[in-house]
C-alpha atoms as a PDB file:
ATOM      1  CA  UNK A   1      26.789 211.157 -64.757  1.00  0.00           C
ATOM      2  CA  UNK A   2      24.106 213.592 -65.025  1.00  0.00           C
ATOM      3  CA  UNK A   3      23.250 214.895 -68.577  1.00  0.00           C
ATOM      4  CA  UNK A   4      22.064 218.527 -67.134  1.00  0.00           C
ATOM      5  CA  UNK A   5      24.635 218.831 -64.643  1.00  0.00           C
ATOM      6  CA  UNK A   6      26.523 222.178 -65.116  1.00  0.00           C
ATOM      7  CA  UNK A   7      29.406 220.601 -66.304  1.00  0.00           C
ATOM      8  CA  UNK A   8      28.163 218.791 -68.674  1.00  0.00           C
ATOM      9  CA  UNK A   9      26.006 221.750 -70.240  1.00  0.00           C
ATOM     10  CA  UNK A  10      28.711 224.080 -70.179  1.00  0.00           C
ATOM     11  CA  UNK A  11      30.922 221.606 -72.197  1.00  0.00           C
ATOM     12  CA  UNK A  12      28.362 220.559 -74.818  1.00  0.00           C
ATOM     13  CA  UNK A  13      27.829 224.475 -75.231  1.00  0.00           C
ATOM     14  CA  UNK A  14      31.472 224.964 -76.010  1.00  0.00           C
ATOM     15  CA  UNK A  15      31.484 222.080 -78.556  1.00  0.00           C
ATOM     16  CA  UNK A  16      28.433 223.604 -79.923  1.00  0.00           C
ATOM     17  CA  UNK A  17      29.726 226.814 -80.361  1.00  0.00           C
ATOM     18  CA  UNK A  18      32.784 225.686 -81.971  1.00  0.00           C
ATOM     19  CA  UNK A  19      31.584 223.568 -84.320  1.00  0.00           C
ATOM     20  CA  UNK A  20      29.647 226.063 -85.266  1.00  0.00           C
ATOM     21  CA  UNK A  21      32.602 229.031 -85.983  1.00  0.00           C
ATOM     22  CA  UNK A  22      34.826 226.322 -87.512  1.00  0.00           C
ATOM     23  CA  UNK A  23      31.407 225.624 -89.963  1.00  0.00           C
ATOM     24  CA  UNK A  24      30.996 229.334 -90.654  1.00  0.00           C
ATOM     25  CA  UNK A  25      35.072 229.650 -91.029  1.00  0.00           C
ATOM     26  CA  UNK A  26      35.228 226.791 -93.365  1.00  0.00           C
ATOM     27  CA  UNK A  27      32.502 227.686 -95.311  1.00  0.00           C
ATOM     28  CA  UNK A  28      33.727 231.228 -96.010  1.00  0.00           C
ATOM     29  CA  UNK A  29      36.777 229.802 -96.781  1.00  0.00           C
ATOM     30  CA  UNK A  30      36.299 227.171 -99.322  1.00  0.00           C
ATOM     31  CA  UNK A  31      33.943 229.962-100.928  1.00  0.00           C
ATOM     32  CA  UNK A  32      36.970 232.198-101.135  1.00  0.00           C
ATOM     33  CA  UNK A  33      39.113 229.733-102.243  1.00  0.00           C
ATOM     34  CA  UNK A  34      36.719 227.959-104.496  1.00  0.00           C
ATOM     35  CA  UNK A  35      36.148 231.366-106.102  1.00  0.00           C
ATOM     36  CA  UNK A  36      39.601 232.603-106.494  1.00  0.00           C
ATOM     37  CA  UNK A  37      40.305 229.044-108.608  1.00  0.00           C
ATOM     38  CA  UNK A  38      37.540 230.359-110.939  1.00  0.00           C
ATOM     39  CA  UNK A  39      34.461 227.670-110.089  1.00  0.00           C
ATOM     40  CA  UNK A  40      31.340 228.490-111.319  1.00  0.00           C
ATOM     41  CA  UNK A  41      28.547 229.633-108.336  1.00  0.00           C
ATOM     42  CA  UNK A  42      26.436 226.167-108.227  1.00  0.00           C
ATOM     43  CA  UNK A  43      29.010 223.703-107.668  1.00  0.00           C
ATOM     44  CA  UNK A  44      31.235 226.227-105.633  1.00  0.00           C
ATOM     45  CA  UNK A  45      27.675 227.065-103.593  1.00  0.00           C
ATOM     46  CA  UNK A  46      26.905 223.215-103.459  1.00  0.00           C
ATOM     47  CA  UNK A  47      30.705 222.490-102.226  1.00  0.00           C
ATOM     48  CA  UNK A  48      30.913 225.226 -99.738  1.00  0.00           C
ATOM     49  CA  UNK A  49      27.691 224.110 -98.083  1.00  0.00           C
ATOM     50  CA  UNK A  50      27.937 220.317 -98.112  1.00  0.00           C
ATOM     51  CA  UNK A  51      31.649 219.830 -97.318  1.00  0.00           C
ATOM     52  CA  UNK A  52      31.782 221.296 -93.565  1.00  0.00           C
ATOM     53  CA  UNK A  53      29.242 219.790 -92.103  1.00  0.00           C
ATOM     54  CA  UNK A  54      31.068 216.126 -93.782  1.00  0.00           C
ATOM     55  CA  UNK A  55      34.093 217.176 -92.358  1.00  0.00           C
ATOM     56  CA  UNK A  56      32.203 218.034 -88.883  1.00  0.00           C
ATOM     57  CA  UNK A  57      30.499 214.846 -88.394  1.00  0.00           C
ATOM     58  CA  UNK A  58      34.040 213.027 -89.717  1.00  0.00           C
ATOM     59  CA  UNK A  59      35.832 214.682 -87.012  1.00  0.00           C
ATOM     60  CA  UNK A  60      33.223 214.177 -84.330  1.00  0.00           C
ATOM     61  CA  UNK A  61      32.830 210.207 -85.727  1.00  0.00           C
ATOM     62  CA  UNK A  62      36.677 209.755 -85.091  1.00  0.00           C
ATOM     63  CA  UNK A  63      36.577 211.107 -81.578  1.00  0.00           C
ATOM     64  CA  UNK A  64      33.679 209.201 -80.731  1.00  0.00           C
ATOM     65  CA  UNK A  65      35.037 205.909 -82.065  1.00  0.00           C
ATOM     66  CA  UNK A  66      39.181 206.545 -80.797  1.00  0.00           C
ATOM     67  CA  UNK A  67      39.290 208.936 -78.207  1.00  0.00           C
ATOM     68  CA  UNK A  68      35.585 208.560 -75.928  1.00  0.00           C
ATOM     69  CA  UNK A  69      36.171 206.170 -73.178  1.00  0.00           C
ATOM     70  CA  UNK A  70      34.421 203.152 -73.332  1.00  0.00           C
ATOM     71  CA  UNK A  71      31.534 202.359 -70.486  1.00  0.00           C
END
């Protein structure tokens, strides 16, 4: 398979951009959240910033290990 066919662009573009809203979504709302509980701004900065991309790469890590076909 081609890595610049069209196909393949256009669906790495899609995961791209949704990883990215869902990073921006969950970021804005664990600050919400985190702020509404009463957290203090470093650790609720700190928390908001470090636990998407985790939960990213833990999502993306599962799909790559159960769900990507094997060569």
């Amino acid at each position: 398979m081609n890595p610049f066919s069209k196909e393949t662009l256009s669906k790495a573009s899609t995961l791209g951009v949704s990883l990215g809203i869902g990073g921006v979504a969950l970021f804005v709302t664990l600050w919400l959240v985190l702020g509404s509980v009463g957290v203090e701004q470093i650790p609720r900065l700190l928390i908001s910033l470090c636990l998407p991309p985790a939960i990213m790469a833990g999502v993306l890590g599962g799909y790559m290990l159960l769900v990507r076909p094997r060569p």
